[in-house]
Protein backbone atom coordinates (compact mmCIF):
# COMPACT_ATOMS: atom_id res chain seq x y z
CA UNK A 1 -4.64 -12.04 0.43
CA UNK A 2 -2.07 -10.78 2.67
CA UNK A 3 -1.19 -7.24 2.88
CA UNK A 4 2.13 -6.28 5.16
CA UNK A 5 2.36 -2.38 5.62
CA UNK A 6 5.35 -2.34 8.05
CA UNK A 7 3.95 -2.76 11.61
CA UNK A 8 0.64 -3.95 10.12
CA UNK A 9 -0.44 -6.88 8.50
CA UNK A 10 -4.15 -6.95 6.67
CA UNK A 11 -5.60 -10.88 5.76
CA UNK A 12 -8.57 -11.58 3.79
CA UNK A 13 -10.23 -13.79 1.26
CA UNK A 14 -11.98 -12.24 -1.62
CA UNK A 15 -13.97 -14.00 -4.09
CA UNK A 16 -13.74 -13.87 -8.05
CA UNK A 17 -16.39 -10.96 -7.93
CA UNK A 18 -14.25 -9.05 -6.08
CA UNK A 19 -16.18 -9.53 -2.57
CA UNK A 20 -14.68 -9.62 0.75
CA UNK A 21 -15.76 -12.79 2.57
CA UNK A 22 -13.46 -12.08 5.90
CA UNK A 23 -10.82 -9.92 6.62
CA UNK A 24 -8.73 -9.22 9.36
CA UNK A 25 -5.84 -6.42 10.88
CA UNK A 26 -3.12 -6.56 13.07
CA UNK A 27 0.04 -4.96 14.00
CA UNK A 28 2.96 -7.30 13.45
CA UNK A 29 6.87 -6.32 14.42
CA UNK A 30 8.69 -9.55 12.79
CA UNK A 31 11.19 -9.40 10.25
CA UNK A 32 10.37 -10.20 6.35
CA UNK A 33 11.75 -13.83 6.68
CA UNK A 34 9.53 -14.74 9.61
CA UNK A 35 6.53 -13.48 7.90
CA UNK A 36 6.88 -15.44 4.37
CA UNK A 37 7.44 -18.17 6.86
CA UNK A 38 4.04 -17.87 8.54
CA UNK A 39 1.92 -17.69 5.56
CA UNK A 40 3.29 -20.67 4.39
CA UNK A 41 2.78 -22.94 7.48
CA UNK A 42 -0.31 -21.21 8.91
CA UNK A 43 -1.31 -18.28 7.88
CA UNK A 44 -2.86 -19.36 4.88
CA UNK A 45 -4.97 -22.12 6.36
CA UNK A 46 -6.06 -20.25 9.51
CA UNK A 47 -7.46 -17.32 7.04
CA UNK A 48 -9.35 -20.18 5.48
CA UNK A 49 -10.53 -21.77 8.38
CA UNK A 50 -11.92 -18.39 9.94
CA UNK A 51 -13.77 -17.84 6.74
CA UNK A 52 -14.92 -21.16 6.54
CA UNK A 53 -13.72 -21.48 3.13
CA UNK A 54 -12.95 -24.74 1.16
CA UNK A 55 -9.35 -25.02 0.22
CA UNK A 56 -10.43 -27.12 -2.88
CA UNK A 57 -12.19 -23.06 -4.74
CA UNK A 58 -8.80 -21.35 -3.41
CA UNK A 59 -7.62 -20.10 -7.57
CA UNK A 60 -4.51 -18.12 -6.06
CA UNK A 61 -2.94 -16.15 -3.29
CA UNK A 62 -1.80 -12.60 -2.95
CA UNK A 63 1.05 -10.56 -1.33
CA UNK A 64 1.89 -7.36 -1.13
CA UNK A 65 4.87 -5.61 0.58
CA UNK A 66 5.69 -2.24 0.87
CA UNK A 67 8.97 -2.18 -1.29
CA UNK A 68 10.18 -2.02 -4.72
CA UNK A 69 9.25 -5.30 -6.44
CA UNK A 70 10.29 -7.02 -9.67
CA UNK A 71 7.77 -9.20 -11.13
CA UNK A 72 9.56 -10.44 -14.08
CA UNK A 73 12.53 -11.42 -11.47
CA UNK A 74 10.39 -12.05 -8.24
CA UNK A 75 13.09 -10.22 -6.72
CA UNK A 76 12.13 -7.91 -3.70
CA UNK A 77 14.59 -5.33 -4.63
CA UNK A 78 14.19 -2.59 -1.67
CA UNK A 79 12.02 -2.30 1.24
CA UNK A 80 13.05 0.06 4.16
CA UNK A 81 9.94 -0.87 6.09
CA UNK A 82 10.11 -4.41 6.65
CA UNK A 83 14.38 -4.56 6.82
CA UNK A 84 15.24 -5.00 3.18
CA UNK A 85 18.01 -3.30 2.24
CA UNK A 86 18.97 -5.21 -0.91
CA UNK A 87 17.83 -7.72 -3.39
CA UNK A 88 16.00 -10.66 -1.86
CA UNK A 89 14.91 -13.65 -3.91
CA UNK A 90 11.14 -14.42 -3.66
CA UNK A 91 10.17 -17.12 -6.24
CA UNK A 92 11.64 -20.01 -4.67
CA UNK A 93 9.01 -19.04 -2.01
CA UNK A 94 6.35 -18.58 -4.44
CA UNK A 95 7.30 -22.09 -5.66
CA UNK A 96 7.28 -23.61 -2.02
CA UNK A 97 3.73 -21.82 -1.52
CA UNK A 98 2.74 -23.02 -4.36
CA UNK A 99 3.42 -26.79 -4.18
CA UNK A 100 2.05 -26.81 -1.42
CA UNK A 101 -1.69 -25.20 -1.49
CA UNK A 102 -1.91 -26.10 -5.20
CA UNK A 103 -2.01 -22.55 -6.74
CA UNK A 104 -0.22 -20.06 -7.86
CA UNK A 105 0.92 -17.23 -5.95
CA UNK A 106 1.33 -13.30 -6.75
CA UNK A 107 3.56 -10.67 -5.24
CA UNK A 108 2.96 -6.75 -5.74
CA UNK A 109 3.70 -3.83 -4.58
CA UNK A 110 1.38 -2.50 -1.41
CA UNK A 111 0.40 1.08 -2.95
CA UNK A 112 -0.01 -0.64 -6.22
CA UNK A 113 -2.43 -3.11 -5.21
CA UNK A 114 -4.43 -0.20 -3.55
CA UNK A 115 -4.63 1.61 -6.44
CA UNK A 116 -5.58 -1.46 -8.75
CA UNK A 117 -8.25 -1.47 -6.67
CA UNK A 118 -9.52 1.78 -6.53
CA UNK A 119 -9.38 1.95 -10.16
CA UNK A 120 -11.39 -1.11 -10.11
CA UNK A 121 -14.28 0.89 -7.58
CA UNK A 122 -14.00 4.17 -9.83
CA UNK A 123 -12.63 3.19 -13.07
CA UNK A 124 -10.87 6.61 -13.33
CA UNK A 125 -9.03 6.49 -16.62
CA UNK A 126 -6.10 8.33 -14.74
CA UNK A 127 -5.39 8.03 -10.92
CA UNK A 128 -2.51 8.43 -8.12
CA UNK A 129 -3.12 6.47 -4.89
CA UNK A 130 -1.12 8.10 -1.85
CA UNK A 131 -0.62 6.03 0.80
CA UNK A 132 0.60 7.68 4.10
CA UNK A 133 1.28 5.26 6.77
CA UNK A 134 4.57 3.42 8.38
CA UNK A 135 6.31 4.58 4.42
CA UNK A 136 4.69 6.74 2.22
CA UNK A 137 4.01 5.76 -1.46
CA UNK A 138 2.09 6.34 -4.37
CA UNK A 139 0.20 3.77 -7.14
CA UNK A 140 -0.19 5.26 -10.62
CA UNK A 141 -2.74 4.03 -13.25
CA UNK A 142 -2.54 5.91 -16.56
CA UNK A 143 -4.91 4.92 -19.40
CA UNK A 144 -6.14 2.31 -17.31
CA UNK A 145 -2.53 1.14 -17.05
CA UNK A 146 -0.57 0.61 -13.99
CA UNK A 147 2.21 2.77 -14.33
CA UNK A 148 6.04 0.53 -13.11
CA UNK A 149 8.55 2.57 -14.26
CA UNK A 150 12.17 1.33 -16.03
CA UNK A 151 12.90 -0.08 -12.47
CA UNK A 152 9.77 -0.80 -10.64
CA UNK A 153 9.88 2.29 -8.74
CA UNK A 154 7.37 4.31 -9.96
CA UNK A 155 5.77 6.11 -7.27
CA UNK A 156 8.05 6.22 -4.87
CA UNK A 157 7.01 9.35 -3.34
CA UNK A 158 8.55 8.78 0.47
CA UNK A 159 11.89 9.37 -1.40
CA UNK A 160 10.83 12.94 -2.65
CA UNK A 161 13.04 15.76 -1.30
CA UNK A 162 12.22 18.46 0.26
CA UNK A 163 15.97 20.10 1.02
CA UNK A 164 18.97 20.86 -1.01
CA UNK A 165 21.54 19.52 1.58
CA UNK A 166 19.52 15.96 1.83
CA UNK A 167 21.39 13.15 1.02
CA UNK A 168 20.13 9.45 1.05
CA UNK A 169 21.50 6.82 3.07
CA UNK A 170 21.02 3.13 2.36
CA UNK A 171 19.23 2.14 5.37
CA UNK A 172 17.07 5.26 6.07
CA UNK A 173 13.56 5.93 5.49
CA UNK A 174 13.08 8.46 2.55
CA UNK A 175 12.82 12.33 3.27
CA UNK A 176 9.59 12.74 2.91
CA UNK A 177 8.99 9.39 5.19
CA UNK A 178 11.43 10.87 7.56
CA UNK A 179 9.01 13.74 8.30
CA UNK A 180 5.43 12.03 8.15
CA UNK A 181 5.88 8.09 8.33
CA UNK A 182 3.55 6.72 11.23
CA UNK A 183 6.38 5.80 13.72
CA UNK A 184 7.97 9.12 13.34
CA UNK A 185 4.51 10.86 14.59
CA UNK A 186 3.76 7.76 16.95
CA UNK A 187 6.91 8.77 18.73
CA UNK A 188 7.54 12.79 18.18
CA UNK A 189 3.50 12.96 19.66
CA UNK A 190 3.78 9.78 22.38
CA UNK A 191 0.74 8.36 20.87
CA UNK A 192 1.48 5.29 23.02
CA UNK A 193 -0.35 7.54 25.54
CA UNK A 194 -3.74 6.34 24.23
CA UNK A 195 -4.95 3.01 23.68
CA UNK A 196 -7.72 3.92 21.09
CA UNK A 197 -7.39 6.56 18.21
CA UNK A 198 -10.85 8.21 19.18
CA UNK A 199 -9.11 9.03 22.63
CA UNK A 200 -6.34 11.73 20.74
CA UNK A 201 -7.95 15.09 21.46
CA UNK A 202 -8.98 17.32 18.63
CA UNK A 203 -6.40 19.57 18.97
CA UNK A 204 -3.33 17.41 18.61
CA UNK A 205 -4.89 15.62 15.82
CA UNK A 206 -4.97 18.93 14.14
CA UNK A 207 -1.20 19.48 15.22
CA UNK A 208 -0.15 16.49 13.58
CA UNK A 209 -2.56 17.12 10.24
CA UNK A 210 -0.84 20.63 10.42
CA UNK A 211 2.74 18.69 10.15
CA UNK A 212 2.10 16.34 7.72
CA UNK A 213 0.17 18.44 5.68
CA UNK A 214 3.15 21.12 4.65
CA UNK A 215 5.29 18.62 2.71
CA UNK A 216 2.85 16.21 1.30
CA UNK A 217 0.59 18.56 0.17
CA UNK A 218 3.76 19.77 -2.01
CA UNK A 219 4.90 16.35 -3.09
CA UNK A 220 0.83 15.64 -4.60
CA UNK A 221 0.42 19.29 -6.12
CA UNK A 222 4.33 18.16 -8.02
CA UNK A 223 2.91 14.82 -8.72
CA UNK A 224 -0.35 16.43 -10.37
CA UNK A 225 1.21 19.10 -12.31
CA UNK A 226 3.33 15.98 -14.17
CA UNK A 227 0.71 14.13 -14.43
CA UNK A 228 -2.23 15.63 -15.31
CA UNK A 229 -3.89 14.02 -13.21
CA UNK A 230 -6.91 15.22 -10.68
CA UNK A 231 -8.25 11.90 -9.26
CA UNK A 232 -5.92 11.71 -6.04
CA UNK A 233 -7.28 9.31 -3.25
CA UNK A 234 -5.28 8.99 0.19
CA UNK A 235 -5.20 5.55 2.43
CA UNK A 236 -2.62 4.31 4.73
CA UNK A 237 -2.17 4.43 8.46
CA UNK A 238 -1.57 8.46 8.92
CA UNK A 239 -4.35 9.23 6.96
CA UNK A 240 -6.69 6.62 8.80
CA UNK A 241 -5.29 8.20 12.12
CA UNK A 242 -6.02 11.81 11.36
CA UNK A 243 -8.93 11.78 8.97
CA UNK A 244 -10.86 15.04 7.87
CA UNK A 245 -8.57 16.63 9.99
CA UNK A 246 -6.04 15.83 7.35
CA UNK A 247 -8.23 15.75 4.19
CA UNK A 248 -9.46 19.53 5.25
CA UNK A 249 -5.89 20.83 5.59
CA UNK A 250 -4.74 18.83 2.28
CA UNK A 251 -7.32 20.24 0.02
CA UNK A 252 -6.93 23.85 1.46
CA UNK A 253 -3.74 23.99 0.35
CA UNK A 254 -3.92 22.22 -2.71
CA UNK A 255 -6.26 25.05 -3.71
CA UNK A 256 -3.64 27.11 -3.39
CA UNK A 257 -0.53 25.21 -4.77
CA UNK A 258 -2.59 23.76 -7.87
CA UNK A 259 -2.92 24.97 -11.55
CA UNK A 260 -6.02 22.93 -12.30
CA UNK A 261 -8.19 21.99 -9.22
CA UNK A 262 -7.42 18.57 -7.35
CA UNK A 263 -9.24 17.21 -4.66
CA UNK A 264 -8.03 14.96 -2.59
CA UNK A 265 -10.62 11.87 -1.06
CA UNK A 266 -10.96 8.78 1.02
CA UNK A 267 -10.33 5.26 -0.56
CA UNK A 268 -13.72 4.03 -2.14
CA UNK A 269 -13.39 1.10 0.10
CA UNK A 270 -11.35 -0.32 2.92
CA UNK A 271 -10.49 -3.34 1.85
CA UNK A 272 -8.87 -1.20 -1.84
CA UNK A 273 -5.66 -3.32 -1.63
CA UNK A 274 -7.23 -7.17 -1.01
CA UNK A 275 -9.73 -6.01 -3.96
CA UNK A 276 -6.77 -4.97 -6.18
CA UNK A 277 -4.81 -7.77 -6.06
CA UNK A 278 -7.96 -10.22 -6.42
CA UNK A 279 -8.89 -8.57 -9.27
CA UNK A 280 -5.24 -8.62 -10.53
CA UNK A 281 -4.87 -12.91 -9.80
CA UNK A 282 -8.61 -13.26 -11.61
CA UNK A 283 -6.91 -11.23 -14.47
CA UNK A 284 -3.67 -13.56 -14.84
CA UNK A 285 -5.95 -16.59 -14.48
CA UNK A 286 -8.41 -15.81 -17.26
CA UNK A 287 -4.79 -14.79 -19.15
CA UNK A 288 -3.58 -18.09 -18.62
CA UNK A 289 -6.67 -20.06 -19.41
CA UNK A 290 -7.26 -18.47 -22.36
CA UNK A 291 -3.49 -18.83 -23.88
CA UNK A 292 -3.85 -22.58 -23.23
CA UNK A 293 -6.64 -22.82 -25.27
């Protein structure tokens, strides 16, 4: 499975019981083209070599991107993060990949994935995922279900707004990303300044918490009161960077902005996303198998 969150890239192989054998994170600054490129001609076989995993048991591989995706189409419609501004054709790709390791290959949304897997940890009937880290997004299951949307852009939350005289532009992050997407606090705080995360000092990590807290505690207590929905877990990069710092502040508020009570928590695991999109390949598998028969 390969996960590509903007500037980082998550690898790992997960087994049909949803384990994680290996995994792997780094922080990767090429464009989209230059990364489907790499897991075809190495990525894929050096995740398998590191694991010391047989290519012959590999049943599928998984992507997921941090953009609006079409899975009917296998069309990468719009995604901001990694440079795509406009519909890009995937499934010649996904044919490529697959002629070539023998399996078939699925694409999802990031956020989606993550939340596919928390709903596999939980098994919350309803749940929004809220991922905070280079974009900001949301995954929806209702009833168990996914949620899409007419255009595959449900929960899209980066693209909430937050002032009357905000207009989009084509090539710009979202409002809400505009004011809380990593880079945007990596740069307004010079967090280049420290080379490890537990080096911040308490005090600016509660600055920053403070920051992001004010309009995305807003955009979850709007997303719960349409919903009805109180099961709201929070992953992503920001939210790995400032912690309880963040989590205190968020659910402080929320008591305050919330009709019925929400709590916001941690992902049930780390590895949410590479056990969402196993579980979603095992699912099309069994699918396939069993219309065959």
């Amino acid at each position: 499975m390969f996960a590509l969150e903007g500037s980082f890239l998550s690898m790992g192989l997960v087994d049909i019981s949803g384990r994680v054998l290996h995994r792997q994170k780094t922080r990767t600054a090429q464009d989209f083209g230059a990364f489907l490129a790499e897991v075809r001609d190495g990525l894929v076989s050096s995740l398998l070599h590191a694991a010391g995993a047989d290519p012959a048991r590999l049943i599928g591989v998984g992507v997921t991107l941090p953009g609006t995706y079409d899975p009917a189409r296998r069309v990468l419609d719009y995604a901001p993060a990694i440079g795509v501004f406009g519909p890009v054709e995937i499934g010649p790709w996904m044919d490529g990949m697959t002629q070539k390791f023998g399996v078939p290959v699925y694409v999802e949304n990031d956020t989606n994935a993550q939340c596919m897997g928390e709903h596999e940890l939980c098994r919350a009937r309803d749940l929004v995922y809220v991922s905070a880290g280079t974009g900001v997004g949301a995954g929806v299951m209702l009833d168990g279900r996914l949620r899409r949307g007419e255009t595959n852009k449900c929960g899209e939350i980066g693209y909430n707004v937050f002032f009357e005289d905000y207009k989009r532009t084509a090539r710009a992050a979202g409002c809400l990303e505009q004011r809380i997407g990593y880079h945007v606090l990596e740069q307004q705080f010079a967090l280049d300044r420290f080379s490890r995360r537990s080096q911040i000092p308490p005090a600016l990590l509660a600055q920053m918490a403070a920051q992001v807290t004010k309009p995305l505690a807003l955009c979850i207590a709007n997303l719960t009161h349409v919903l009805d929905c109180s099961t709201v877990v929070l992953g992503g990069e920001v939210a790995e960077l400032l912690g309880d710092a963040l989590l205190d502040a968020l659910n402080a508020r929320l008591e305050e902005l919330c009709l019925s009570p929400v709590r916001v928590r941690r992902p049930a695991s780390a590895d949410d996303g590479l056990i969402g999109m196993a579980a979603h390949i095992t699912r099309m598998e069994v699918d396939a198998l069993l219309e065959e028969e």
